[in-house]
Protein backbone atom coordinates (compact mmCIF):
# COMPACT_ATOMS: atom_id res chain seq x y z
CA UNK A 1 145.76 122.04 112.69
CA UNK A 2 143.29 124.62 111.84
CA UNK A 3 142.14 122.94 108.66
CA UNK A 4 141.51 119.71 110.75
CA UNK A 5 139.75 120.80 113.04
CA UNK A 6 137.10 122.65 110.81
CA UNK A 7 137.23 119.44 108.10
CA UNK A 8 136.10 117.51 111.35
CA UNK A 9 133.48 120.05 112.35
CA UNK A 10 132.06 120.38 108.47
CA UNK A 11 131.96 116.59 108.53
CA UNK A 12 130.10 116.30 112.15
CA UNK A 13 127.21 119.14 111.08
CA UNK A 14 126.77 117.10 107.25
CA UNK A 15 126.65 113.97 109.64
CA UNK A 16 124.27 115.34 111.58
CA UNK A 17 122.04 117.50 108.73
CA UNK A 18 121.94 114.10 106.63
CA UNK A 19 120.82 112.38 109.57
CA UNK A 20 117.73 115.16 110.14
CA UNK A 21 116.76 114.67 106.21
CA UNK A 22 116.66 111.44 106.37
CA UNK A 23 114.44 111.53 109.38
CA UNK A 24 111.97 114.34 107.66
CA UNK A 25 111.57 112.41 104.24
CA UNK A 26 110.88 109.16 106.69
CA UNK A 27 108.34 111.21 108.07
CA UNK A 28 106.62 112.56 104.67
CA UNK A 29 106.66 109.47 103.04
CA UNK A 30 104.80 108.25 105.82
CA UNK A 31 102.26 111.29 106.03
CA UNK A 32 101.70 110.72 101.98
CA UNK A 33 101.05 106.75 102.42
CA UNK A 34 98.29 107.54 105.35
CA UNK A 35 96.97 110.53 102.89
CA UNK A 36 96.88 108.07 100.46
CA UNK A 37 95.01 105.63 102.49
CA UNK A 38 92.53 108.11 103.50
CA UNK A 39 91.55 109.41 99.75
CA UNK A 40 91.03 105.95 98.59
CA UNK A 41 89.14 105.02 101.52
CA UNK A 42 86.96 108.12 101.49
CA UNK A 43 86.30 108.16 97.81
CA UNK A 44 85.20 104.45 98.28
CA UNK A 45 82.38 105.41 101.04
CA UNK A 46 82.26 107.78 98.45
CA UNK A 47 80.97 105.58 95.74
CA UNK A 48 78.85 103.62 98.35
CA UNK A 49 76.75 106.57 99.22
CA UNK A 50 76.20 107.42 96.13
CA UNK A 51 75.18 104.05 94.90
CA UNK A 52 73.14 103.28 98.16
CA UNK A 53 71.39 107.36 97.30
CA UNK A 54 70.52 105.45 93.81
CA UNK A 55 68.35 102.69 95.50
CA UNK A 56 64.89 102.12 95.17
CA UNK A 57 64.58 102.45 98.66
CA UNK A 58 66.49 105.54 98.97
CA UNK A 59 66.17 107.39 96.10
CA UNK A 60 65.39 111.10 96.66
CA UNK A 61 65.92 110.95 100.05
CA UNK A 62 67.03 114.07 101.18
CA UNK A 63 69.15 113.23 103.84
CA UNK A 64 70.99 110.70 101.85
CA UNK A 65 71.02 113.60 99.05
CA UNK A 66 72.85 115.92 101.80
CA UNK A 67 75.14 113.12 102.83
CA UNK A 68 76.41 112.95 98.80
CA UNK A 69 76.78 116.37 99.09
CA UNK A 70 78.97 116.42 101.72
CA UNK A 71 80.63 113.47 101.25
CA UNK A 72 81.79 115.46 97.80
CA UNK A 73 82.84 118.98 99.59
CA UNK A 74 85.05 116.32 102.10
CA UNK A 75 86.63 114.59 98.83
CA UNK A 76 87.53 117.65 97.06
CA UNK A 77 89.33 119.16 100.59
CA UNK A 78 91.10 115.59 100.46
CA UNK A 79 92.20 116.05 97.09
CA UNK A 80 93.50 119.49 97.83
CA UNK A 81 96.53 117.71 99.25
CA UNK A 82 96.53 115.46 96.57
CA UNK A 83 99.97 116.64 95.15
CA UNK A 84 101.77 115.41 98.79
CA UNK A 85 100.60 111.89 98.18
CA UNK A 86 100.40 111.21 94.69
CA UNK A 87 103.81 109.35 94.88
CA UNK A 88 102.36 106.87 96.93
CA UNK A 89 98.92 106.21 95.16
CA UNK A 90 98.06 102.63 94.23
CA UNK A 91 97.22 102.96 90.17
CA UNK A 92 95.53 99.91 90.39
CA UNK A 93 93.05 101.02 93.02
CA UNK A 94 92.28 104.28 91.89
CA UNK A 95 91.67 102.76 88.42
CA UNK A 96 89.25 100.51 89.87
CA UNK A 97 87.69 103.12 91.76
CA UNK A 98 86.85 105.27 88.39
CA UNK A 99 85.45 102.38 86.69
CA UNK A 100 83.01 101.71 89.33
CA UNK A 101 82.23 105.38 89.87
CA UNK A 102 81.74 105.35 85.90
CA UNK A 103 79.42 102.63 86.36
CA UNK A 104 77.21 104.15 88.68
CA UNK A 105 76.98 106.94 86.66
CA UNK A 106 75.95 105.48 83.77
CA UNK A 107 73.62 102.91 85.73
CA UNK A 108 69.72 104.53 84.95
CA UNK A 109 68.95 105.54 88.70
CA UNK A 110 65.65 104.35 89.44
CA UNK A 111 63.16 107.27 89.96
């Protein structure tokens, strides 16, 4: 009767302990997508600064210089977390993202 009644008990608290996982990993997942989001999305404006700093128009401006600038120090804090979202990074994206960056690197910025 004993045995029953703690078999019962063992089974109700796994019940309820799977139940709670489930609901955390829900939860990350999630937080990682939205993380995700938010990289790609930054490092994009990212890209657009920099190219719109590389204008004719804009070039050497020093508040558009500043804005680079921070717009890097905000990346890197971004990609501190990195390892949380890296499961749910789009590979296409983020490949298309270095190629561009790449490009406007290597694109003579107009002085």
């Amino acid at each position: 009767m004993i045995s029953i009644i703690i078999t019962i008990a063992s089974l109700s608290l796994n019940a309820a302990l799977l139940w709670y996982v489930s609901r955390i990993l829900r939860k990350l997942l999630f937080i990682s997508e939205n993380l995700g989001d938010l990289y790609f999305t930054f490092r994009s404006f990212s890209v657009f600064v920099k190219s719109l700093y590389g204008m004719n128009s804009f070039h050497g401006e020093p508040i558009i210089q500043e804005l680079v600038q921070r717009v890097g120090e905000v990346l890197d804090e971004i990609e501190m977390f990195r390892e949380i979202f890296e499961y749910t990074l789009d590979e296409e994206l983020e490949e298309e993202l270095n190629e561009v960056e790449q490009y406007e690197e290597n694109t003579p910025q107009a002085v």
